[in-house]
N, C-alpha and C. Protein backbone atom coordinates (compact mmCIF):
# COMPACT_ATOMS: atom_id res chain seq x y z
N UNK A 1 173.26 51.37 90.28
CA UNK A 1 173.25 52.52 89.41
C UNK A 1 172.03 52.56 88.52
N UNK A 2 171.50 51.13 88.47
CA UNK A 2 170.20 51.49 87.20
C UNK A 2 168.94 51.74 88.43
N UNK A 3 169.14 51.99 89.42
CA UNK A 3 167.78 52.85 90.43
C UNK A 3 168.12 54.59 90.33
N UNK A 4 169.11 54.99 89.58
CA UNK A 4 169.71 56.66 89.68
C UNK A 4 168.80 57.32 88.84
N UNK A 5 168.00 57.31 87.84
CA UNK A 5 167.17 57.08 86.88
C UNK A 5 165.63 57.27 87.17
N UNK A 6 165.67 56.28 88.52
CA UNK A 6 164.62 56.23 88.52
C UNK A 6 163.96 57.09 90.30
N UNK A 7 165.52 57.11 90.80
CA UNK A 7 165.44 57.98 92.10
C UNK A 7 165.15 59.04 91.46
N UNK A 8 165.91 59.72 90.62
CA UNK A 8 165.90 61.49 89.88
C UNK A 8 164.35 61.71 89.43
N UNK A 9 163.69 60.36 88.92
CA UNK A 9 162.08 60.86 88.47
C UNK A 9 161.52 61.27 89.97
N UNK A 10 161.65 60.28 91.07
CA UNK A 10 161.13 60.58 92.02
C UNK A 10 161.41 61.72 92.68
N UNK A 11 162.54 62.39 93.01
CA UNK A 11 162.92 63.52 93.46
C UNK A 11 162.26 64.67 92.91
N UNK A 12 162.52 64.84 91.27
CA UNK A 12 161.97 65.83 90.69
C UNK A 12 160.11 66.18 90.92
N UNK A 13 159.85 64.88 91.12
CA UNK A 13 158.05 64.39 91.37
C UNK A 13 158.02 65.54 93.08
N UNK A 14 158.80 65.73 93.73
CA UNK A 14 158.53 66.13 94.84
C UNK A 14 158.70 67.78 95.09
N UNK A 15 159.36 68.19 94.01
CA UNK A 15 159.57 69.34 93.87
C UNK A 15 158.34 70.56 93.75
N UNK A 16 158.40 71.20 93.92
CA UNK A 16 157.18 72.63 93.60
C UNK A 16 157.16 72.84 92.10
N UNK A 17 156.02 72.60 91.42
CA UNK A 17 155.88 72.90 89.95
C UNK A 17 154.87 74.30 90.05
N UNK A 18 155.34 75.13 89.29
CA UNK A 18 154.87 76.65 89.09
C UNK A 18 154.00 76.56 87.79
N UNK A 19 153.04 76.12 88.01
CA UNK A 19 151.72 75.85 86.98
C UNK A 19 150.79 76.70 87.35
N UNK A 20 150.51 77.76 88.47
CA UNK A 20 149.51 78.67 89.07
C UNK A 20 150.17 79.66 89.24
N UNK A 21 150.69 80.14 88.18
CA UNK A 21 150.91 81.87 88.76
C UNK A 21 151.64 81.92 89.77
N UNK A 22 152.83 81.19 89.95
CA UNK A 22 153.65 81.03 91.33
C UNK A 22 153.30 80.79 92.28
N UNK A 23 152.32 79.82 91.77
CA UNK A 23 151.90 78.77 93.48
C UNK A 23 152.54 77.32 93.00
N UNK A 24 152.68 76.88 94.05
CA UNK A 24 152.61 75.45 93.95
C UNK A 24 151.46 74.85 93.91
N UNK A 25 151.22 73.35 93.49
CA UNK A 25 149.73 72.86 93.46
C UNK A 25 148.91 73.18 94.40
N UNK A 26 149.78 72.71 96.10
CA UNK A 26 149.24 72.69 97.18
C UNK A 26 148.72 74.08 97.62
N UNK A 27 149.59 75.08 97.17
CA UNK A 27 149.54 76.14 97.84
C UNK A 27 147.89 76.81 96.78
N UNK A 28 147.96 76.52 95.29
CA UNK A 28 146.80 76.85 94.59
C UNK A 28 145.57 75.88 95.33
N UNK A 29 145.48 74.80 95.50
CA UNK A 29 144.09 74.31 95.96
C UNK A 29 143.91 74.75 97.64
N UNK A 30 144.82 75.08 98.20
CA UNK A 30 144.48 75.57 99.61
C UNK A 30 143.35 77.04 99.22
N UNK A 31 144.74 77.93 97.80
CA UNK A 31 143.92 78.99 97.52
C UNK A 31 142.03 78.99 97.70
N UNK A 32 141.90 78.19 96.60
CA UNK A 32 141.18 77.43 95.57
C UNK A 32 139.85 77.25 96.62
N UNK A 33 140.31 76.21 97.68
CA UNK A 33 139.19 76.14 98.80
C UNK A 33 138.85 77.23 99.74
N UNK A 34 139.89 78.00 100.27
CA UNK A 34 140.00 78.91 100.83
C UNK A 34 138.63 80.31 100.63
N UNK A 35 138.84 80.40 98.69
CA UNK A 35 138.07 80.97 98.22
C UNK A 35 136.64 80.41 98.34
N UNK A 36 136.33 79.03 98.21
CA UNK A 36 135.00 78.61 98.36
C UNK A 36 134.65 78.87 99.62
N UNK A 37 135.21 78.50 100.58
CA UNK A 37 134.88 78.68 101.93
C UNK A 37 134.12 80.12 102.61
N UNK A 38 134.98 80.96 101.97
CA UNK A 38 134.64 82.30 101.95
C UNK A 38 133.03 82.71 101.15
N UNK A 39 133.19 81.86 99.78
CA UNK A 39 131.36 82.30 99.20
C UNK A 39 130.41 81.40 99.88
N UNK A 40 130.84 79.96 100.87
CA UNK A 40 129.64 79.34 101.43
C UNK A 40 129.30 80.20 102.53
N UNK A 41 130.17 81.04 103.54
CA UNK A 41 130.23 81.40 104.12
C UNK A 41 129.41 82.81 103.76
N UNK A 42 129.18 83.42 102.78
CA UNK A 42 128.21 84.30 102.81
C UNK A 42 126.94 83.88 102.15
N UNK A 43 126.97 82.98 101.97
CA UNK A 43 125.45 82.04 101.69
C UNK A 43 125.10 80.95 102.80
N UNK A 44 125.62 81.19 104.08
CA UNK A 44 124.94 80.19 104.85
C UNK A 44 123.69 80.25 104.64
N UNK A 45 122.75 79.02 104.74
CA UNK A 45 121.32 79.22 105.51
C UNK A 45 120.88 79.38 106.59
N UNK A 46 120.11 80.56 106.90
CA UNK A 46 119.82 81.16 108.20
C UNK A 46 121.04 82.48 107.90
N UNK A 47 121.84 82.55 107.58
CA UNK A 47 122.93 83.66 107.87
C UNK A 47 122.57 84.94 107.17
N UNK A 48 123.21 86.48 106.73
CA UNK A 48 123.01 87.07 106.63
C UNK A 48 123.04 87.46 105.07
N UNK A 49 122.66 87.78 104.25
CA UNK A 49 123.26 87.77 103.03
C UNK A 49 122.69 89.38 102.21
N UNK A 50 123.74 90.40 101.31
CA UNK A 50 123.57 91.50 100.85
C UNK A 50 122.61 91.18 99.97
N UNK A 51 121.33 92.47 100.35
CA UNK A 51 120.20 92.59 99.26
C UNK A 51 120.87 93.39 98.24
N UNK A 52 121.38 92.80 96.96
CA UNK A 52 121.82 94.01 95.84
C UNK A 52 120.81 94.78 95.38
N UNK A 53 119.83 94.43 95.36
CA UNK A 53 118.74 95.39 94.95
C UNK A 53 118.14 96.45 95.70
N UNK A 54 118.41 97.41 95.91
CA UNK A 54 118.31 98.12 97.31
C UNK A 54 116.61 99.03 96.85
N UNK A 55 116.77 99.00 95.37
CA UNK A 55 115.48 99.72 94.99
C UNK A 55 114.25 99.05 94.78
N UNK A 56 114.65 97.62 95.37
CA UNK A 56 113.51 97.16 95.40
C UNK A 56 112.05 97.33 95.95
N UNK A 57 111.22 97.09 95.39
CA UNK A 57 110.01 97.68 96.16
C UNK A 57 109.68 97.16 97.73
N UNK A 58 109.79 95.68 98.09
CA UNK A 58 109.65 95.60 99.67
C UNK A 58 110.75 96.08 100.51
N UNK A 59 111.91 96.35 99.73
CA UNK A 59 113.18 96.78 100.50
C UNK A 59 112.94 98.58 100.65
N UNK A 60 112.29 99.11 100.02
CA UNK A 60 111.88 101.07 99.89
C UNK A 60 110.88 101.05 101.12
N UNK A 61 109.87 99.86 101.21
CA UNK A 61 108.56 99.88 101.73
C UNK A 61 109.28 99.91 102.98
N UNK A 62 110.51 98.61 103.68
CA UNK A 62 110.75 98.95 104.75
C UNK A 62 111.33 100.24 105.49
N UNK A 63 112.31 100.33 104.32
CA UNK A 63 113.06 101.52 104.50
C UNK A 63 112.43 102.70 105.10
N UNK A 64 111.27 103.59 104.35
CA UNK A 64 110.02 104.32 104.35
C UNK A 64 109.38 104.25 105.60
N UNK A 65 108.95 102.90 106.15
CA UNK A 65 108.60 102.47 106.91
C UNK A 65 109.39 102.63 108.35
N UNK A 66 110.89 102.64 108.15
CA UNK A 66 111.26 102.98 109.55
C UNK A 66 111.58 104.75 109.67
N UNK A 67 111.45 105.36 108.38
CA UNK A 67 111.71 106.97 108.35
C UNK A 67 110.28 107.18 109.11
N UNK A 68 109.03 106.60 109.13
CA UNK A 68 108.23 106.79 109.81
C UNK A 68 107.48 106.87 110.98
N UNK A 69 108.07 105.51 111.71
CA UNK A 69 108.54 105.32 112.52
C UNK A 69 109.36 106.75 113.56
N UNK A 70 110.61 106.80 112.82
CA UNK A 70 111.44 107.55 113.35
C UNK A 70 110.99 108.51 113.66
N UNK A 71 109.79 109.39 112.62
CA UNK A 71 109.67 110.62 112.46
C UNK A 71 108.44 110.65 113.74
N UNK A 72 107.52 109.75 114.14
CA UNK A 72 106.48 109.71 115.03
C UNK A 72 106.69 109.68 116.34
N UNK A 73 107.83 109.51 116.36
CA UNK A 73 108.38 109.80 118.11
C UNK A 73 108.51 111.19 118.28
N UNK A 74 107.50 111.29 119.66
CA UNK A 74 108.24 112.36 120.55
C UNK A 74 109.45 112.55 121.24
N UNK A 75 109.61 111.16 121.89
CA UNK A 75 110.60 110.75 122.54
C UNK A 75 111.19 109.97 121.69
N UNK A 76 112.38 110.01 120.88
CA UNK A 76 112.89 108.94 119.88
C UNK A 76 113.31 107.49 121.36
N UNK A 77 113.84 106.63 120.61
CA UNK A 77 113.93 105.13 121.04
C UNK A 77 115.08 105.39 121.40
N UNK A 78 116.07 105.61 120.14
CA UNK A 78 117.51 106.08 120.33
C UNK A 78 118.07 107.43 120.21
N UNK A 79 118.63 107.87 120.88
CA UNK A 79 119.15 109.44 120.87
C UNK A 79 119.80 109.65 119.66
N UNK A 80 119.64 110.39 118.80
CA UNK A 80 120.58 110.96 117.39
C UNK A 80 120.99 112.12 117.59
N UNK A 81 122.03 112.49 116.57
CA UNK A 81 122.76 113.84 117.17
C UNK A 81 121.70 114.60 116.13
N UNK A 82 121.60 113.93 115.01
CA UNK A 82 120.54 114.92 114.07
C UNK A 82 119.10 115.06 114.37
N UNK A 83 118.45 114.47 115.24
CA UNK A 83 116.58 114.66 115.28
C UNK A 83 116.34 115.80 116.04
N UNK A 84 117.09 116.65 116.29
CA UNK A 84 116.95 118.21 116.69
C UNK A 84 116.59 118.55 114.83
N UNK A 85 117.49 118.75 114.16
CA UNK A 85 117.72 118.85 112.69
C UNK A 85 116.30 118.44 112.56
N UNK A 86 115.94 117.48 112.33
CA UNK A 86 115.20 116.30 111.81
C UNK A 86 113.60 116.89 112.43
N UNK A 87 113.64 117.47 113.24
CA UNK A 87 112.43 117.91 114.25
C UNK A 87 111.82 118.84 113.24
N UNK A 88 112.99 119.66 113.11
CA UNK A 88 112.31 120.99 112.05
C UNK A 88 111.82 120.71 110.04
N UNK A 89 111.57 119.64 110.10
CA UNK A 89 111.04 118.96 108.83
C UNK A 89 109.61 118.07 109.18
N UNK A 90 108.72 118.90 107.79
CA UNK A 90 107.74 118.06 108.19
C UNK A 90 107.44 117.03 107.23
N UNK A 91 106.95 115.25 107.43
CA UNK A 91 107.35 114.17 106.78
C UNK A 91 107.51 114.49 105.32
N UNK A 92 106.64 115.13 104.57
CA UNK A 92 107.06 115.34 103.23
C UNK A 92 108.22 115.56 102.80
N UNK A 93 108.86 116.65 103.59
CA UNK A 93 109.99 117.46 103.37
C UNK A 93 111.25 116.21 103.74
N UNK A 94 111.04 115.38 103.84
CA UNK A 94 112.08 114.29 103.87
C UNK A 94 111.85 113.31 103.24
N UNK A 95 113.43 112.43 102.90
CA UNK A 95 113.41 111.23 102.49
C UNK A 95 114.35 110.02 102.72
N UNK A 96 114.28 109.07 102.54
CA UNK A 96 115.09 108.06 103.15
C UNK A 96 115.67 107.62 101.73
N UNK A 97 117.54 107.02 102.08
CA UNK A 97 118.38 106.71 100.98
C UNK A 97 118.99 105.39 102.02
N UNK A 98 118.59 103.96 101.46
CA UNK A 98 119.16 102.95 101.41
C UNK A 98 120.79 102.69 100.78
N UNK A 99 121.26 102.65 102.26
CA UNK A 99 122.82 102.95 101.76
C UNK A 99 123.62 101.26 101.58
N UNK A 100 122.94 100.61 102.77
CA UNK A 100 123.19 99.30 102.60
C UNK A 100 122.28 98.33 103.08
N UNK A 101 122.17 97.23 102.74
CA UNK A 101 120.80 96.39 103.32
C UNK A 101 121.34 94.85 103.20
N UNK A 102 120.94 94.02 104.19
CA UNK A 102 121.12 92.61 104.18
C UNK A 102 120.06 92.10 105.09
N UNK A 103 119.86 90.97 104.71
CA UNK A 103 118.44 89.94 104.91
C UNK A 103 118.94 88.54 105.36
N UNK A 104 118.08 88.29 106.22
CA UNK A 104 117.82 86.68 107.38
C UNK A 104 116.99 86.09 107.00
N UNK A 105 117.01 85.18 106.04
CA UNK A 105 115.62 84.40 106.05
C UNK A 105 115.21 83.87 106.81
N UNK A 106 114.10 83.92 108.14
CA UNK A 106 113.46 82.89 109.47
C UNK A 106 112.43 83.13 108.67
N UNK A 107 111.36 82.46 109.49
CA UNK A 107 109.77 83.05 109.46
C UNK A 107 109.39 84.17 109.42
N UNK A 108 109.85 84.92 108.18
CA UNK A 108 110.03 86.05 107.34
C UNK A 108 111.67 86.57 107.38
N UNK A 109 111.09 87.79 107.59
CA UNK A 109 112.98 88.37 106.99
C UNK A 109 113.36 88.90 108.41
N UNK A 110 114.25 88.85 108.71
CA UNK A 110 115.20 89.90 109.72
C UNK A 110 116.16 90.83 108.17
N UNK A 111 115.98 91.91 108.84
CA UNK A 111 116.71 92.71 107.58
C UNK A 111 117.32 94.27 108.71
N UNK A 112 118.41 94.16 108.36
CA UNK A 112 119.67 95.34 108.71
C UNK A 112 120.22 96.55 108.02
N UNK A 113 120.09 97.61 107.96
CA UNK A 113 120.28 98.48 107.02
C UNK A 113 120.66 99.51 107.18
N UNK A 114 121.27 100.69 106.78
CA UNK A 114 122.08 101.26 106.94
C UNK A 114 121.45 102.48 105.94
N UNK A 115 121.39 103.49 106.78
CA UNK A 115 119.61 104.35 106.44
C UNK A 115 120.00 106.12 106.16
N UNK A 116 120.46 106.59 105.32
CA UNK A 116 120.29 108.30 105.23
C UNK A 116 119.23 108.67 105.39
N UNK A 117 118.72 109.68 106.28
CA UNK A 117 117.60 110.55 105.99
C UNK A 117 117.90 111.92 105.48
N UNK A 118 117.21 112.60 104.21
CA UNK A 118 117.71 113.51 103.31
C UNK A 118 117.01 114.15 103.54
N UNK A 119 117.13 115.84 102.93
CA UNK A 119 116.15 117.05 102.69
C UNK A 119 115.96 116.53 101.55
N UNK A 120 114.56 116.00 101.11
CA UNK A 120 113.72 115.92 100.57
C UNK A 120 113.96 117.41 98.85
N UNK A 121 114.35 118.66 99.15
CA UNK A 121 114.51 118.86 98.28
C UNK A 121 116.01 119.46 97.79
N UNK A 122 117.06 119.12 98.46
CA UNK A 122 118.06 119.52 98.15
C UNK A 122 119.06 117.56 97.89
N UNK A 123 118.25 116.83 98.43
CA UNK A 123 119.07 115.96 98.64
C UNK A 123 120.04 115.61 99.65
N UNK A 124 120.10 116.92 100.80
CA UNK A 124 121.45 116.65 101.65
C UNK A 124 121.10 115.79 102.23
N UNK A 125 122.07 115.62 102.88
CA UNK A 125 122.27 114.31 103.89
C UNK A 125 121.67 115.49 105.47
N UNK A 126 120.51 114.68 106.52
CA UNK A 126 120.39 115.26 107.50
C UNK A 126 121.30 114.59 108.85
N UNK A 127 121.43 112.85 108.51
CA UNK A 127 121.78 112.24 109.37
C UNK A 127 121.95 110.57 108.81
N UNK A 128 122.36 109.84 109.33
CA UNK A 128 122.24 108.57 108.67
C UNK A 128 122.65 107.16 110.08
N UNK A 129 122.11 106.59 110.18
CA UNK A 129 121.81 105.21 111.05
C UNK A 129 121.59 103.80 110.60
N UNK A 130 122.02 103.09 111.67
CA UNK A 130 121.71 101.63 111.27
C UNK A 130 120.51 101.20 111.91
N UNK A 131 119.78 100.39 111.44
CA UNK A 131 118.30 99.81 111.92
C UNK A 131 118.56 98.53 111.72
N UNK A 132 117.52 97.80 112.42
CA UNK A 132 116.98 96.16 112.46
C UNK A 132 115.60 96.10 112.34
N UNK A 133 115.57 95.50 111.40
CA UNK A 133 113.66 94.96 111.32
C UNK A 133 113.19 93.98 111.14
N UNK A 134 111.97 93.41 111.73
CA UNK A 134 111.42 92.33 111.05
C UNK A 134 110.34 92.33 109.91
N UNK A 135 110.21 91.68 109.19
CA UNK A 135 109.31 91.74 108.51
C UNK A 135 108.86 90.26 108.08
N UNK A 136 107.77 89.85 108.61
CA UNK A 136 106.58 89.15 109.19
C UNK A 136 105.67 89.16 108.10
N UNK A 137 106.30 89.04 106.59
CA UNK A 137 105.31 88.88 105.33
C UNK A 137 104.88 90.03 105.39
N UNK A 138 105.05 90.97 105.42
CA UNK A 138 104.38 92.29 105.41
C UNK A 138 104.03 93.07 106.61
N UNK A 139 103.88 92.66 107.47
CA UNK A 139 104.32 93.21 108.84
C UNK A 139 105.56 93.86 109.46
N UNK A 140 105.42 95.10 109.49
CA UNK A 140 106.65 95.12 110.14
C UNK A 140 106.85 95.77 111.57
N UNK A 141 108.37 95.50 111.98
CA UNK A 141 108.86 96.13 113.31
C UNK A 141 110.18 96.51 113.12
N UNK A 142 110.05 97.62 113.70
CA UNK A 142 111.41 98.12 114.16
C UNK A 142 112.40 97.29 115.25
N UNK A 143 113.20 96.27 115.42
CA UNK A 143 113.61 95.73 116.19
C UNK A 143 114.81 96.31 117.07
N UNK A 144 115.44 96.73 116.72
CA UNK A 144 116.67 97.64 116.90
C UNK A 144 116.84 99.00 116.46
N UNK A 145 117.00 99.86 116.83
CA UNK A 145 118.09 101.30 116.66
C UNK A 145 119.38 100.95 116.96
N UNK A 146 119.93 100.86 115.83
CA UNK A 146 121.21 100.97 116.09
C UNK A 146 121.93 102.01 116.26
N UNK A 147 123.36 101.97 116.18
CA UNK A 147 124.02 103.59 116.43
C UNK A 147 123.91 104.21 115.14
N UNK A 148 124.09 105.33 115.27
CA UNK A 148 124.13 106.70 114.46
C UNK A 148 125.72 106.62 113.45
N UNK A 149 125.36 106.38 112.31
CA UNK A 149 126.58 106.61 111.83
C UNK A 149 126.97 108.47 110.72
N UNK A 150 127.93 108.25 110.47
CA UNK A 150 128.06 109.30 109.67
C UNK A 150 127.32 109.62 108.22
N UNK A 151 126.96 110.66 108.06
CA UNK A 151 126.70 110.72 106.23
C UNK A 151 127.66 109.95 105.55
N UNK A 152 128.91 110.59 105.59
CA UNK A 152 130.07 110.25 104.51
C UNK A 152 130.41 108.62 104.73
N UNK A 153 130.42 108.37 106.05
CA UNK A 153 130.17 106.69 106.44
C UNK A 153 129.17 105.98 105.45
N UNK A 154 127.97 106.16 106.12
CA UNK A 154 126.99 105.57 104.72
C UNK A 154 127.08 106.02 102.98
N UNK A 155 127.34 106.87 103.26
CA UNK A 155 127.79 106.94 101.48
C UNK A 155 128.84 105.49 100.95
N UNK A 156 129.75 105.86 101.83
CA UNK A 156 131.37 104.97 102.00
C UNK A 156 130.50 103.48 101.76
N UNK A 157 129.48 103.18 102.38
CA UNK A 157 128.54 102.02 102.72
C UNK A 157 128.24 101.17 101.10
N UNK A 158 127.53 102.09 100.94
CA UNK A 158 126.61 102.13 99.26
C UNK A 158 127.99 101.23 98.17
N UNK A 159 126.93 99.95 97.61
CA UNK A 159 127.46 98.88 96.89
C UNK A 159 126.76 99.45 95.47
N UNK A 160 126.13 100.62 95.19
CA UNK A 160 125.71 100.71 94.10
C UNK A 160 126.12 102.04 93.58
């Protein structure tokens, strides 16, 4: 009878203590890691990670840089439903709106982005796409055309 005492500490020791907001310990540090796992995971090295600064000046330069691109084809790379639209503007009369952007650090940047092209003086939306580029310290390429997404899509996009 004098181990009853000392069984009841042990029993109670095994129980779920509600010290986290109705987790148990185990179930809070699973949380706990779970959550880290998730922020290493968007900071790998080599991996992809969101440029928040979208107004940045080498991030406009690329941007700019593939509206130019775009606009110099006769034959575009990738078919858009808007470069009929887009045909009847001449480069001034347009502009490019960085809707979303993320960066690769290799031997320069791989950078992905998610691209409105606007009337220049109303602001509308003419069309909007995803691109791939490299940029080679200041060099750049168009690596990819991606597909054509929606205006209201890329708006939906935009972290700012």
């Amino acid at each position: 009878m004098k181990f009853l005492p000392v069984l009841s500490l042990f029993l109670l020791a095994l129980l779920p203590v509600d010290c986290h907001g109705g987790m148990t310990r185990n179930m809070a540090a699973e949380h706990d890691a779970h959550e880290a796992e998730q922020r290493d995971r968007r900071n790998i090295p080599g991996g992809y990670s969101l440029i928040e600064d979208v107004t940045d000046e080498r991030v406009v330069t690329e941007a700019n840089f593939v509206l130019s691109e775009l606009l110099q084809f006769a034959i575009p790379p990738r078919s858009y439903s808007f470069q009929k639209a887009l045909s009847e503007y001449s480069a001034n009369e347009v502009n490019v709106k960085i809707a979303k952007a993320m960066e690769q650090v290799v031997q320069g940047l791989n950078v992905r982005m998610i691209l409105m092209v606007n009337d220049a003086s109303t602001q509308k939306c003419i069309g909007a796409f995803a691109v791939s580029i490299y940029d080679h310290f200041g060099v750049l390429t168009v690596t990819k055309w991606n597909k054509e997404t929606s205006c209201a899509h890329a708006l939906e996009s935009m972290d700012y």
